[in-house]
Protein backbone atom coordinates (compact mmCIF):
# COMPACT_ATOMS: atom_id res chain seq x y z
CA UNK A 1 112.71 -71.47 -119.91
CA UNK A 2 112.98 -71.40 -116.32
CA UNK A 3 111.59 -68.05 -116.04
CA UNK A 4 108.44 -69.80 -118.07
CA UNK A 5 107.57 -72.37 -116.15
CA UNK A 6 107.93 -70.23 -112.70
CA UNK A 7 111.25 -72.06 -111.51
CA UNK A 8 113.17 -70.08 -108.94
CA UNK A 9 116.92 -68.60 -109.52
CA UNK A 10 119.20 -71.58 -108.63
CA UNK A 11 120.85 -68.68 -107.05
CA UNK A 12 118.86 -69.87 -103.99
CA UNK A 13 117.27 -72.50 -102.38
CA UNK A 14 113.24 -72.68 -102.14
CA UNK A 15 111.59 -75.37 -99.48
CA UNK A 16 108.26 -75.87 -102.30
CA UNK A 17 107.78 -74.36 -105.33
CA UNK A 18 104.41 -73.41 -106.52
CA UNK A 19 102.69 -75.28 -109.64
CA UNK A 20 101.51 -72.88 -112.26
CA UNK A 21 99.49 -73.66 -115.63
CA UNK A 22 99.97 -70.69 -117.89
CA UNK A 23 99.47 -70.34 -121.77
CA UNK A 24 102.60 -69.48 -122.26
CA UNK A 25 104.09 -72.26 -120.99
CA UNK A 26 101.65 -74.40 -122.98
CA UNK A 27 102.99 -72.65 -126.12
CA UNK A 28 106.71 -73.06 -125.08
CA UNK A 29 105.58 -77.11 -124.56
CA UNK A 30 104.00 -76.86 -128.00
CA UNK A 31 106.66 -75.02 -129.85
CA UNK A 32 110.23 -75.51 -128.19
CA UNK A 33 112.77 -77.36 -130.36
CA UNK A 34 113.41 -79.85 -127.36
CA UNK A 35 109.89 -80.87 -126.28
CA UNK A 36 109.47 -81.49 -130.51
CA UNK A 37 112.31 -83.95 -130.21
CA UNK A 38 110.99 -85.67 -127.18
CA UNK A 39 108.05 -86.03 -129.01
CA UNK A 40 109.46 -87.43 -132.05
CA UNK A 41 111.23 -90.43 -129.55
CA UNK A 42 108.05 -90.41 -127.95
CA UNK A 43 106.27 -91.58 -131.64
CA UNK A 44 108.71 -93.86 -132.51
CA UNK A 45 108.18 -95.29 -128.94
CA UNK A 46 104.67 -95.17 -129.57
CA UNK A 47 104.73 -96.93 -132.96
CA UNK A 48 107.73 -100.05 -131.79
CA UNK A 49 106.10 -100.82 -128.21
CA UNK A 50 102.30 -99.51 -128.50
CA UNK A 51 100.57 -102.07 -130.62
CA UNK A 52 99.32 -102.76 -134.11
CA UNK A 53 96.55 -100.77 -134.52
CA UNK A 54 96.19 -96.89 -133.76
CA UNK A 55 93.66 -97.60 -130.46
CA UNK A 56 96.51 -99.45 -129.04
CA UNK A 57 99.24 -97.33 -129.62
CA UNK A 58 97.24 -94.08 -128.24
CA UNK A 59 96.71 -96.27 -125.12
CA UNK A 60 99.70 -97.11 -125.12
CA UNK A 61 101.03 -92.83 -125.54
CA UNK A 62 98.58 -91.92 -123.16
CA UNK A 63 99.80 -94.63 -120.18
CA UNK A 64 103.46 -93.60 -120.86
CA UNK A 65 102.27 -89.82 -120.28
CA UNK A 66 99.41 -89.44 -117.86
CA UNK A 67 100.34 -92.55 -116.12
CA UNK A 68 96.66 -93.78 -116.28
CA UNK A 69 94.40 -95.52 -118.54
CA UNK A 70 92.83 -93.36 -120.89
CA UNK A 71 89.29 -93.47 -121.24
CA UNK A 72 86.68 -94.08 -124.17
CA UNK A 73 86.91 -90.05 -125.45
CA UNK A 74 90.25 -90.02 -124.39
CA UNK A 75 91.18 -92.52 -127.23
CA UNK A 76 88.51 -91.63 -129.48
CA UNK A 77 90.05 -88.03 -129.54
CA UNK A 78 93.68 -89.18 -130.08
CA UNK A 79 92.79 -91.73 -132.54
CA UNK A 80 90.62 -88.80 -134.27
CA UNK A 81 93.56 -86.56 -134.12
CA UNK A 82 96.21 -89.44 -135.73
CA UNK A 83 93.80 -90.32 -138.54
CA UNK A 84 93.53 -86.04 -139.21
CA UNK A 85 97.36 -85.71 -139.07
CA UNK A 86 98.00 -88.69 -141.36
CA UNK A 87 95.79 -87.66 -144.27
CA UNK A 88 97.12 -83.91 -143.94
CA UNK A 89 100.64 -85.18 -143.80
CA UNK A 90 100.11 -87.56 -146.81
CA UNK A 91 97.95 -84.67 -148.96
CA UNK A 92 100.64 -82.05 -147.97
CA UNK A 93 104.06 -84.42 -147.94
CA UNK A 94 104.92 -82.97 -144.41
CA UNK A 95 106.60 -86.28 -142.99
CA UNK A 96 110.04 -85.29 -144.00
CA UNK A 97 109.84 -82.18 -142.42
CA UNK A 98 108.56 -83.53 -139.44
CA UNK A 99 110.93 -86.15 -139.01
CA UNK A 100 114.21 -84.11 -139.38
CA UNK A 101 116.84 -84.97 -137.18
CA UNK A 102 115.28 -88.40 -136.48
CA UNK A 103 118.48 -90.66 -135.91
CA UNK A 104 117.19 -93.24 -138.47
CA UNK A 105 113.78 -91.94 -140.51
CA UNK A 106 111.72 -95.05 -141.94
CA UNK A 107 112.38 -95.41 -145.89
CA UNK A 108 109.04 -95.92 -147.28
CA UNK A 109 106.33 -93.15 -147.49
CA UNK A 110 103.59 -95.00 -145.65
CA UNK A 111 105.99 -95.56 -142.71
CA UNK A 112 107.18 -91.70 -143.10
CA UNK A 113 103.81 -90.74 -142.84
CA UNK A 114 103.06 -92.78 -139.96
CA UNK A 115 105.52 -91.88 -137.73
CA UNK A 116 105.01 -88.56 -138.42
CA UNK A 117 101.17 -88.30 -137.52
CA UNK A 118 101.89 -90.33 -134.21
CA UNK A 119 104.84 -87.15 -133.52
CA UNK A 120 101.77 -85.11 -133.68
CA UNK A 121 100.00 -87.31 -131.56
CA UNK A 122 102.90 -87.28 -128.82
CA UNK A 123 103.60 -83.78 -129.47
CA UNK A 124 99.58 -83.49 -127.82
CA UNK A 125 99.97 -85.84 -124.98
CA UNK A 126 103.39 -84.17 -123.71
CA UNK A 127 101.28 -81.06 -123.19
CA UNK A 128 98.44 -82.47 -121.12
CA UNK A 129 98.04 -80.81 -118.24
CA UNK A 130 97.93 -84.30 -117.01
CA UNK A 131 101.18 -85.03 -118.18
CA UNK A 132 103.24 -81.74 -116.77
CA UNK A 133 101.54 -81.90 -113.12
CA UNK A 134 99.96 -85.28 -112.99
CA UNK A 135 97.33 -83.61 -111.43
């Protein structure tokens, strides 16, 4: 993973290291088992601290990660993107898959569901740009 995101050897010591943006390390982001779990604790973050309603919690996921407020299309595209995963999740029953290895998955389907479109939703702001370089 190093060797993806263009870390040098800890073999040696380097005074700066240079910031890179490459596809492949948006796919490793996107993919790796680790950055899937952060995003799961990032959801159930998201849904306990981030507000009733889904405009508030993407706020909410998108201050925690880009470390700004988010603007108008900023939440209108997360909100978009929640409301997509939910009905896919609930016409295609992909919560429980989603949410394996979750220390304590909710019991009801609705709350199953929810949590697992706001994964989704975490899973997208961990790979901002914004979020890796804060740039």
């Amino acid at each position: 993973m190093l060797t993806t995101f263009d870390a040098t050897s800890r073999e040696v010591c380097t005074i700066r290291r240079i910031r890179t943006n490459t596809p492949l390390q948006a796919l490793d982001l996107l993919n790796d088992p680790v950055f899937f779990e952060a995003a799961q604790a990032l959801a159930a973050r998201i849904v306990k601290e981030g507000g009733a309603d889904p405009r508030a919690r993407a706020g909410y996921g998108f201050r925690v990660c880009a470390a700004r407020r988010p603007s108008a299309g900023d939440l209108d595209d997360l909100v978009s993107l929640y409301e997509s995963e939910k009905v896919r999740i609930a016409r295609e029953g992909a919560a429980a898959k989603l949410l394996e290895g979750v220390a304590a998955p909710p019991s009801s389907d609705a709350e199953r569901n929810e949590l697992a479109a706001w994964t989704m939703v975490a899973n997208v702001l961990l790979n901002l740009d914004e979020t890796q370089t804060k740039e």
